[in-house]
PDB file of N, CA and C in Angstrom:
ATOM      1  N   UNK A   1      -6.832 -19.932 -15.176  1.00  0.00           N
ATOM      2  CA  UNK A   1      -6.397 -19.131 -14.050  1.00  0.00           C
ATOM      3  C   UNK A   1      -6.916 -19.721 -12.739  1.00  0.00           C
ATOM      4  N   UNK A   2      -7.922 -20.105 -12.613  1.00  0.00           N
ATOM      5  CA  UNK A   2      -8.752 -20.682 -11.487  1.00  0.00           C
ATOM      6  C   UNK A   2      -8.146 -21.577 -11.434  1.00  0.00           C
ATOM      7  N   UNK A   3      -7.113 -22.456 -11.749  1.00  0.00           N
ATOM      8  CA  UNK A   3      -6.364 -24.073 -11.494  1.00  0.00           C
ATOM      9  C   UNK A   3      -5.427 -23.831 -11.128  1.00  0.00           C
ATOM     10  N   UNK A   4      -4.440 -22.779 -11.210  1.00  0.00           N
ATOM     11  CA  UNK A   4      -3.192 -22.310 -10.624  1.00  0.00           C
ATOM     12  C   UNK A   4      -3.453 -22.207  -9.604  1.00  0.00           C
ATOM     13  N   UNK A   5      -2.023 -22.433  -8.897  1.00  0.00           N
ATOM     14  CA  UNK A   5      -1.965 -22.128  -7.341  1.00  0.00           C
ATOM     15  C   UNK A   5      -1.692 -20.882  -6.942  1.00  0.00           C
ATOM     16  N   UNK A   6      -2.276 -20.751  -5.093  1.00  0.00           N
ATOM     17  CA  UNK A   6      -2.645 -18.995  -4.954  1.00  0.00           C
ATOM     18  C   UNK A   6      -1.221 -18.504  -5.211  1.00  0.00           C
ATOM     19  N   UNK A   7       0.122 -19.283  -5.152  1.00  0.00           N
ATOM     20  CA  UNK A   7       1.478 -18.924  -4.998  1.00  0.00           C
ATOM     21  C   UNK A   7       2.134 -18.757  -6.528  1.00  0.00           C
ATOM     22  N   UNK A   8       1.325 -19.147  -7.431  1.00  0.00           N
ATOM     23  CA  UNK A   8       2.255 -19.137  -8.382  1.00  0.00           C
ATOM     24  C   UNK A   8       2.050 -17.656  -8.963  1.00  0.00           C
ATOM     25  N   UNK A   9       2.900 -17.552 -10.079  1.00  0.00           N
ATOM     26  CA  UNK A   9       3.585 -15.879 -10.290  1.00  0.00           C
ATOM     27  C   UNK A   9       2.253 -15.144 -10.991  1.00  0.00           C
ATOM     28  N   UNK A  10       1.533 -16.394 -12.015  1.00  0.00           N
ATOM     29  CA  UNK A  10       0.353 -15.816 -12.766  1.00  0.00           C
ATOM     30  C   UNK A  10      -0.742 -15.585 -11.748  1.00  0.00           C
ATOM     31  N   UNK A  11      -1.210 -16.037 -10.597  1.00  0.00           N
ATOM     32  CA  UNK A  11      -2.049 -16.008 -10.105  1.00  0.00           C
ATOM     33  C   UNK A  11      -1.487 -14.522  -8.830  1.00  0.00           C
ATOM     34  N   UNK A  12      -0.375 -14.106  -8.742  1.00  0.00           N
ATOM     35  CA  UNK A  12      -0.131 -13.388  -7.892  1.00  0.00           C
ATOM     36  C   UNK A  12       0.172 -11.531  -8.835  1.00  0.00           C
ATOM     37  N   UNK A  13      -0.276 -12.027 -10.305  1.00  0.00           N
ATOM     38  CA  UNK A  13       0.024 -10.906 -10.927  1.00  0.00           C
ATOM     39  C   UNK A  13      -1.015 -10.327 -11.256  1.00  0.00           C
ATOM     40  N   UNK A  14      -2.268 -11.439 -11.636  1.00  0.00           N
ATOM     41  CA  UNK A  14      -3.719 -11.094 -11.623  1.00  0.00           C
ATOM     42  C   UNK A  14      -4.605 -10.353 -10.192  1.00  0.00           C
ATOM     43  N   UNK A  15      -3.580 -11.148  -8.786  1.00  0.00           N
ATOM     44  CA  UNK A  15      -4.274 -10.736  -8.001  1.00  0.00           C
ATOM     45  C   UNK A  15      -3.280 -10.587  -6.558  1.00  0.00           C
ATOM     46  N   UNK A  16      -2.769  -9.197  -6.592  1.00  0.00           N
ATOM     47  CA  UNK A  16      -1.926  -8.766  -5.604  1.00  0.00           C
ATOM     48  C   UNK A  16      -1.927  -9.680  -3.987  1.00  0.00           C
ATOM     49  N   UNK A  17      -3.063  -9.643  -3.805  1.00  0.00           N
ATOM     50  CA  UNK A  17      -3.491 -10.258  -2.851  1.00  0.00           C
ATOM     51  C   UNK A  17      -2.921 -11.793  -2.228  1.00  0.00           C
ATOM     52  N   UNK A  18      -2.672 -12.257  -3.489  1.00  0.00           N
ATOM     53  CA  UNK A  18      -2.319 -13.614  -3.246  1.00  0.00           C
ATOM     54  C   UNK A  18      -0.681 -13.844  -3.017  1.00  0.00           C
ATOM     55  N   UNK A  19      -0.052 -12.200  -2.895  1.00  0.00           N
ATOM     56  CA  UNK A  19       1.413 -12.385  -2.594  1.00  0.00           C
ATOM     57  C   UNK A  19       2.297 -12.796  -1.758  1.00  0.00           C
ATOM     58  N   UNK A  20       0.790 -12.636  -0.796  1.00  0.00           N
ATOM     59  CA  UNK A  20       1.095 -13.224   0.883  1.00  0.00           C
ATOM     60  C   UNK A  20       0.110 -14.666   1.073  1.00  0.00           C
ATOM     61  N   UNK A  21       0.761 -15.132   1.883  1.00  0.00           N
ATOM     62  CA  UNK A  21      -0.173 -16.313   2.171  1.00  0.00           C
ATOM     63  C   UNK A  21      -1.000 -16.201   3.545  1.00  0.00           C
ATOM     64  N   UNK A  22      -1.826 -17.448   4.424  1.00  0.00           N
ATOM     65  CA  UNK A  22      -2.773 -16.872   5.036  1.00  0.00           C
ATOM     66  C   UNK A  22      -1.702 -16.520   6.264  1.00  0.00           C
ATOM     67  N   UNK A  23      -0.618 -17.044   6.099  1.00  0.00           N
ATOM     68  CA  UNK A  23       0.486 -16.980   7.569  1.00  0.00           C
ATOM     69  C   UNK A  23       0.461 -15.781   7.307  1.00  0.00           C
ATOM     70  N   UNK A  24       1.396 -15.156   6.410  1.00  0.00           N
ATOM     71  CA  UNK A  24       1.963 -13.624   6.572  1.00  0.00           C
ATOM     72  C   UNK A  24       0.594 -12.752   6.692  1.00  0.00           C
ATOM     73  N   UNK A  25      -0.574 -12.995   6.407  1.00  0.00           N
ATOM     74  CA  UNK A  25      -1.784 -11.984   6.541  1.00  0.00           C
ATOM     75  C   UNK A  25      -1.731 -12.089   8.361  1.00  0.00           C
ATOM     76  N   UNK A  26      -1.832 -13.500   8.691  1.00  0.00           N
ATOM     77  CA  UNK A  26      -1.904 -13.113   9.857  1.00  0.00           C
ATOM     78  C   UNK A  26      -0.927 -12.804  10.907  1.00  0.00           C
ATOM     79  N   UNK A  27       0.616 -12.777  10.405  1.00  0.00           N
ATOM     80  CA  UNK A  27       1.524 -12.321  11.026  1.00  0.00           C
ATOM     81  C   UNK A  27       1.437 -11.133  11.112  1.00  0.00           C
ATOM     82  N   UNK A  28       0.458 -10.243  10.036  1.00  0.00           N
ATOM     83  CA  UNK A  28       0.640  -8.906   9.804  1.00  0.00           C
ATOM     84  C   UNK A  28      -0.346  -8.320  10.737  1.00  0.00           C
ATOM     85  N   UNK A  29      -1.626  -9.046  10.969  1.00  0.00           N
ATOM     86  CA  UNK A  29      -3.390  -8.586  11.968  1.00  0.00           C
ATOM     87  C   UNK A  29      -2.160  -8.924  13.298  1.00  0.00           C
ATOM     88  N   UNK A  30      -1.401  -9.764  13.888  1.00  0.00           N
ATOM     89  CA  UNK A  30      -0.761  -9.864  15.107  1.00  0.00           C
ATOM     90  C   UNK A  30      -0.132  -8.764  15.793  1.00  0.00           C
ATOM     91  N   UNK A  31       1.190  -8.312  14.557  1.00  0.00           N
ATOM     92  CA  UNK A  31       1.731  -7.137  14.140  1.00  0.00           C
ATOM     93  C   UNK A  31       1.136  -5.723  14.924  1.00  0.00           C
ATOM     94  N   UNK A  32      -0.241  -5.514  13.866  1.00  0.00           N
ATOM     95  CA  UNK A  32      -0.704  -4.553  14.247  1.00  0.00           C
ATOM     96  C   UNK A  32      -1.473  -4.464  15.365  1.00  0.00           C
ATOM     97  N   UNK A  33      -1.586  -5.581  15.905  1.00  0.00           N
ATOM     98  CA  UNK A  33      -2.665  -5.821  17.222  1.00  0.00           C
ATOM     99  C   UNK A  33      -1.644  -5.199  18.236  1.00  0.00           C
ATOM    100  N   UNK A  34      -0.657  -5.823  18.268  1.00  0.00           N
ATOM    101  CA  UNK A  34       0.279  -5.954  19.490  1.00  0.00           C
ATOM    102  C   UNK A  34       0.873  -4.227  19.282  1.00  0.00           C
ATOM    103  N   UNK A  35       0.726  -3.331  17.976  1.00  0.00           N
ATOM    104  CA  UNK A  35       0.991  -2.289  18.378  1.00  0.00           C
ATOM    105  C   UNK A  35      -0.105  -1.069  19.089  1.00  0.00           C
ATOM    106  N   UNK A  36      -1.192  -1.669  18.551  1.00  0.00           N
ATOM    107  CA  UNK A  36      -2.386  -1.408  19.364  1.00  0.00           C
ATOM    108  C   UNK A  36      -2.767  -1.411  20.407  1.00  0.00           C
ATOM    109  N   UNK A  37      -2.253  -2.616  20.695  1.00  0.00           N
ATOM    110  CA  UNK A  37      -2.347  -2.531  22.517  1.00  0.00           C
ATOM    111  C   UNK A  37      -0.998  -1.680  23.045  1.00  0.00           C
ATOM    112  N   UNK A  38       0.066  -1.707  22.596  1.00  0.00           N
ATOM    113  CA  UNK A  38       1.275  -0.962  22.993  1.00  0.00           C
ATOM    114  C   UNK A  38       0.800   0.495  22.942  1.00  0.00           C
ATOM    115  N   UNK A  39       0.149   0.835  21.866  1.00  0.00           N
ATOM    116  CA  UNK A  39      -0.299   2.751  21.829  1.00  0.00           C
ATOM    117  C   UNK A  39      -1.226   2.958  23.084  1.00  0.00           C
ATOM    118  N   UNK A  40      -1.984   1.969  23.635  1.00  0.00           N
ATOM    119  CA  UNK A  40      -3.124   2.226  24.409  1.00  0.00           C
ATOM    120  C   UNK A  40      -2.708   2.081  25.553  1.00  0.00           C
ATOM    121  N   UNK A  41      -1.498   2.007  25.805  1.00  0.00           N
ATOM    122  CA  UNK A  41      -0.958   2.617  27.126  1.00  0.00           C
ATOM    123  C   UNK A  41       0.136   3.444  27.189  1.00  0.00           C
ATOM    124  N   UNK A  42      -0.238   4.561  25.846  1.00  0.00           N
ATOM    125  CA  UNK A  42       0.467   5.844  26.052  1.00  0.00           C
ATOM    126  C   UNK A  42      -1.123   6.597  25.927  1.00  0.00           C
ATOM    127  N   UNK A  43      -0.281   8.216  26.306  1.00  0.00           N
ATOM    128  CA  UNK A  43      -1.065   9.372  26.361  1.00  0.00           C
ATOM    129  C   UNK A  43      -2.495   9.693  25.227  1.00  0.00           C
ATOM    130  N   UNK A  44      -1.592   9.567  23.893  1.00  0.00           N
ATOM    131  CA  UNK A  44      -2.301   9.480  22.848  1.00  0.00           C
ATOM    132  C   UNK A  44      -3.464   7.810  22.711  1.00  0.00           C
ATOM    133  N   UNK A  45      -3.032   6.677  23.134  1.00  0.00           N
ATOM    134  CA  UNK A  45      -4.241   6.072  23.439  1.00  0.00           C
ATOM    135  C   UNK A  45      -5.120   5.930  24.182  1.00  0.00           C
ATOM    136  N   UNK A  46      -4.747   6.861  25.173  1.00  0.00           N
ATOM    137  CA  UNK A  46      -5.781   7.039  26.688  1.00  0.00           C
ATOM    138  C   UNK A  46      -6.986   8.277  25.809  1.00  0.00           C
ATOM    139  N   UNK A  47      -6.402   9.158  24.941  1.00  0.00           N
ATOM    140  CA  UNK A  47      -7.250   9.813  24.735  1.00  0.00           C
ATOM    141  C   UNK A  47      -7.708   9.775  23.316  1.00  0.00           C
ATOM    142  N   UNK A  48      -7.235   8.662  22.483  1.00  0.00           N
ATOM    143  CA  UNK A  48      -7.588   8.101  21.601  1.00  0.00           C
ATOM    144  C   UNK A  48      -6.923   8.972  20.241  1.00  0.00           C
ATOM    145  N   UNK A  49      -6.032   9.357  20.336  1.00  0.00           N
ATOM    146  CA  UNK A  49      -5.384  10.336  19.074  1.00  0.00           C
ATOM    147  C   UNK A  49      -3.941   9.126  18.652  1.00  0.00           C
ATOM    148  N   UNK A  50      -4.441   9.632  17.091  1.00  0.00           N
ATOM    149  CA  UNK A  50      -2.805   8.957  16.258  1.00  0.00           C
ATOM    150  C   UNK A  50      -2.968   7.430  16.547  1.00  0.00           C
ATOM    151  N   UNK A  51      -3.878   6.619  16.414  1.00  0.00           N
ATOM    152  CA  UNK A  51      -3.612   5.065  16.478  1.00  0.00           C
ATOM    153  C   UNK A  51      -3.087   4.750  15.588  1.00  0.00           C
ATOM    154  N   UNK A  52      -2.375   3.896  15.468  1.00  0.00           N
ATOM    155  CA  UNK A  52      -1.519   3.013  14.809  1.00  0.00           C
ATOM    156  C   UNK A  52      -1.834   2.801  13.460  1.00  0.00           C
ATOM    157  N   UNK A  53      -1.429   2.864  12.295  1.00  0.00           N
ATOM    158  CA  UNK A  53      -1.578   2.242  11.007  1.00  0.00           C
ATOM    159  C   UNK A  53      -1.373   0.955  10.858  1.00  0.00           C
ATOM    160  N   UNK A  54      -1.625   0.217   9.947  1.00  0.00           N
ATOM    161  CA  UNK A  54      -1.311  -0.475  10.011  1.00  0.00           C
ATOM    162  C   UNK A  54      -0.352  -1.080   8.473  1.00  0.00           C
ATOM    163  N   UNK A  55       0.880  -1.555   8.403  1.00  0.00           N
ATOM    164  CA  UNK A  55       1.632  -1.952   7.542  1.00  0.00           C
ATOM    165  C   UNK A  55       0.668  -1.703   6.099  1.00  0.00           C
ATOM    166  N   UNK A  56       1.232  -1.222   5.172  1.00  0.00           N
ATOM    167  CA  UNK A  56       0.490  -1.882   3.802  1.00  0.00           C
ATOM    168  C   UNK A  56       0.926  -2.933   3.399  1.00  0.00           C
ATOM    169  N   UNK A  57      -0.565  -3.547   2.706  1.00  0.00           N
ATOM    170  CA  UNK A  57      -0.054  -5.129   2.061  1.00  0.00           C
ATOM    171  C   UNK A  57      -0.288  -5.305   0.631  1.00  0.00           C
ATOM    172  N   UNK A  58       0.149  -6.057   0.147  1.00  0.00           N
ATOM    173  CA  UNK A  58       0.682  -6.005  -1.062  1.00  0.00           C
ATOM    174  C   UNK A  58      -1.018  -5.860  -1.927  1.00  0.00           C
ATOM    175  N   UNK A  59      -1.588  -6.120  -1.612  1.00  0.00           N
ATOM    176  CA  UNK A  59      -3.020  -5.111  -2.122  1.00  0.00           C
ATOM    177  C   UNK A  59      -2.760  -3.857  -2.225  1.00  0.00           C
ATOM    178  N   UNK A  60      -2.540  -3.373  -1.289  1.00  0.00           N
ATOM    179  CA  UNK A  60      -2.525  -1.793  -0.691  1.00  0.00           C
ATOM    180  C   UNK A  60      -1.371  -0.964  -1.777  1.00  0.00           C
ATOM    181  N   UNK A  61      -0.446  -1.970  -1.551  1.00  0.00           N
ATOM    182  CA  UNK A  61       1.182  -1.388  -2.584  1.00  0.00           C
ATOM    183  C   UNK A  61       0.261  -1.418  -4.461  1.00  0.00           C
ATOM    184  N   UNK A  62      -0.209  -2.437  -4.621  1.00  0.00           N
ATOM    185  CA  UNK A  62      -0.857  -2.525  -5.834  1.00  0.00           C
ATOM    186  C   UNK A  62      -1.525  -1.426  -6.146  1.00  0.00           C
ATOM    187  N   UNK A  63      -3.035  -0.959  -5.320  1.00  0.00           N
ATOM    188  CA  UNK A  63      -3.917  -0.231  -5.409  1.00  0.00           C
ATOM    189  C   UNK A  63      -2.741   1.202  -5.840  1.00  0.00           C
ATOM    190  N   UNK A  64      -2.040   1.754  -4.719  1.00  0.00           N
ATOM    191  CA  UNK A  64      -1.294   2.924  -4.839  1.00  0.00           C
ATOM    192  C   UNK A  64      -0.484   3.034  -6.642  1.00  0.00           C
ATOM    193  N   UNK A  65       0.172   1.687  -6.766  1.00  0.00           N
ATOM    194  CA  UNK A  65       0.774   1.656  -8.319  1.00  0.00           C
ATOM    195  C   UNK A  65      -0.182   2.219  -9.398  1.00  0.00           C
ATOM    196  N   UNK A  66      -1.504   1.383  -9.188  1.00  0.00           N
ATOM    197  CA  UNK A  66      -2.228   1.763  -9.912  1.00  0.00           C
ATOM    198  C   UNK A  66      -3.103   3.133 -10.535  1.00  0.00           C
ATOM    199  N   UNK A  67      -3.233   3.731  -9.668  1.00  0.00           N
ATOM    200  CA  UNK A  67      -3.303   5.121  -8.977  1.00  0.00           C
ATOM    201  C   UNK A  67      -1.827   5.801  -9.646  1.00  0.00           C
ATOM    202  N   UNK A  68      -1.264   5.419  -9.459  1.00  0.00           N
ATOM    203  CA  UNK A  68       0.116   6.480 -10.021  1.00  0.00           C
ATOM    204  C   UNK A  68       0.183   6.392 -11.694  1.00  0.00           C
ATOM    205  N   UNK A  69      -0.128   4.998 -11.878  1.00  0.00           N
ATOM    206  CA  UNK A  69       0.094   4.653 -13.090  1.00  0.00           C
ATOM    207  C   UNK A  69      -1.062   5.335 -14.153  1.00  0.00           C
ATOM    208  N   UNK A  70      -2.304   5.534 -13.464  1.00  0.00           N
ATOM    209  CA  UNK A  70      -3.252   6.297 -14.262  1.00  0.00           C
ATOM    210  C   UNK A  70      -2.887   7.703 -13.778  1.00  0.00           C
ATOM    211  N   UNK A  71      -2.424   8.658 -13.118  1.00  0.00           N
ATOM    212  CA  UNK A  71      -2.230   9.904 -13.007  1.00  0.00           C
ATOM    213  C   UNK A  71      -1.402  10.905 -14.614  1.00  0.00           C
ATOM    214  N   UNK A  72      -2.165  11.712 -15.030  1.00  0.00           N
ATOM    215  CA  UNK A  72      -1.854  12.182 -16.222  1.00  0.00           C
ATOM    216  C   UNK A  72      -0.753  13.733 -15.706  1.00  0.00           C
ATOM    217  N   UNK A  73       0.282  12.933 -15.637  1.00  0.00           N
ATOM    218  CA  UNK A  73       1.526  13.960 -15.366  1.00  0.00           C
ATOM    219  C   UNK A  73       1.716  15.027 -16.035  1.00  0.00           C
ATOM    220  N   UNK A  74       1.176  15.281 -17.209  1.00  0.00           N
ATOM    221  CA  UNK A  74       1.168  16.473 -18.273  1.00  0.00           C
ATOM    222  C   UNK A  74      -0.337  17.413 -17.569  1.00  0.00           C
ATOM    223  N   UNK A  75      -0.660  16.968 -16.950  1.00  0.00           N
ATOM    224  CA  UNK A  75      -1.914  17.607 -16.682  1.00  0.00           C
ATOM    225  C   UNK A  75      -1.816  18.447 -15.370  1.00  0.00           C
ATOM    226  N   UNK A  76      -1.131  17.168 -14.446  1.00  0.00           N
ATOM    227  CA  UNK A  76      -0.620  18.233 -13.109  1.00  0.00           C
ATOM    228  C   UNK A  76       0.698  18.809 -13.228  1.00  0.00           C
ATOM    229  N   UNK A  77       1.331  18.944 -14.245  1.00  0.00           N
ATOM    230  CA  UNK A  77       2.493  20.094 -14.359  1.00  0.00           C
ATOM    231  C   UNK A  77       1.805  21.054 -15.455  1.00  0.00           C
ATOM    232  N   UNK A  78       0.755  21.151 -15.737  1.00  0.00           N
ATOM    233  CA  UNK A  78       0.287  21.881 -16.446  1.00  0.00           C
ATOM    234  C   UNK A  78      -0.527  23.256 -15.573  1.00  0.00           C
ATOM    235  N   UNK A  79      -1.187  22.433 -14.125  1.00  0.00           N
ATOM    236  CA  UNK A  79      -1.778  22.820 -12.944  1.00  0.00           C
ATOM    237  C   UNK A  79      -0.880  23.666 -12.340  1.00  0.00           C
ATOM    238  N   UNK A  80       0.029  22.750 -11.984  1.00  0.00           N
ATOM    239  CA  UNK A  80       1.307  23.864 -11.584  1.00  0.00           C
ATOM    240  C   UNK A  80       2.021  24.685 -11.856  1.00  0.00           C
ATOM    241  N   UNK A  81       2.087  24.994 -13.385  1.00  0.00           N
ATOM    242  CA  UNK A  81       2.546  25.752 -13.997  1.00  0.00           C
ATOM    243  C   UNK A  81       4.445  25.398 -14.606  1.00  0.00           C
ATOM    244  N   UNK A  82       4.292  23.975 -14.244  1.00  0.00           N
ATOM    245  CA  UNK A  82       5.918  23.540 -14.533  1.00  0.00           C
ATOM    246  C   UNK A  82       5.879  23.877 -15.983  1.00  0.00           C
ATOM    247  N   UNK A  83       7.557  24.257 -16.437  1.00  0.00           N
ATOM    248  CA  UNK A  83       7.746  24.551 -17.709  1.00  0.00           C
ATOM    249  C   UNK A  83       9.033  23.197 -17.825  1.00  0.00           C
ATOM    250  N   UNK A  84       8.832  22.789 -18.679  1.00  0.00           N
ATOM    251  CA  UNK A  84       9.932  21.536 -19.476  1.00  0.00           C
ATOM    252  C   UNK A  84      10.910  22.802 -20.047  1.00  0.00           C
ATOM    253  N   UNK A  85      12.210  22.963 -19.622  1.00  0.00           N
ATOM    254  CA  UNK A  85      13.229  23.575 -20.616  1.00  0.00           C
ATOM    255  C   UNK A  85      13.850  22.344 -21.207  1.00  0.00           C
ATOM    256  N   UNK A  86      14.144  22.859 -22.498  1.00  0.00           N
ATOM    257  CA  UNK A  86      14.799  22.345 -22.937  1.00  0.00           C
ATOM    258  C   UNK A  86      16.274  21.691 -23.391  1.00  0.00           C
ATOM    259  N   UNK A  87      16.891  20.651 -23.641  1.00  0.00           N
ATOM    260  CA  UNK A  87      18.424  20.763 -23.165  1.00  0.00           C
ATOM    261  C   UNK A  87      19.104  21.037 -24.217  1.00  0.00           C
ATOM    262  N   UNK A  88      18.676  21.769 -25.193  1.00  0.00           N
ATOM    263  CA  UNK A  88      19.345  22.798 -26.084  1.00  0.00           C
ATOM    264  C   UNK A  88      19.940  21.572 -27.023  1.00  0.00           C
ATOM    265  N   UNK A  89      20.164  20.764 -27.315  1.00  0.00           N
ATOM    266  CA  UNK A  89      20.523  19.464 -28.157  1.00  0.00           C
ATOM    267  C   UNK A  89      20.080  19.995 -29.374  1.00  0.00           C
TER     268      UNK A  89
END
């Protein structure tokens, strides 16, 4: 794994991170800079409310999958009180 390149598919499946290269990371810090300075000369950046997010990156998209993918769906419709009807088959 360590001999593959950061671009190839095995090395980008082990490690989300490597989906982007160092360009698009920093097309993305530019991105959010330049909306940063754009909020800070409205109302809400004069008084510092609602700054800007910034894009998720394919870390970020990963982390969230992962997170969904361990969530035990029988457990929070169980919380909620959802009932499964059945389709009479």
């Amino acid at each position: 794994m360590e001999q593959l390149p950061a671009d190839s598919r095995t090395a980008r499946a082990q490690n989300p991170e490597a989906e982007w290269g160092t360009t698009e990371y920093l097309l993305w810090r530019i991105e959010h800079t330049l909306r940063v300075i754009a909020w800070q000369s409205t109302e809400d950046g004069a008084k510092g409310r609602r700054p800007p997010k910034p894009l998720p990156t394919p870390a970020d998209r990963a982390r969230v999958e992962r997170r969904l993918q361990a969530t035990d769906i029988d457990f929070i419709n169980q919380k909620l009180g959802y009932v499964e009807v059945a389709d009479g088959n």
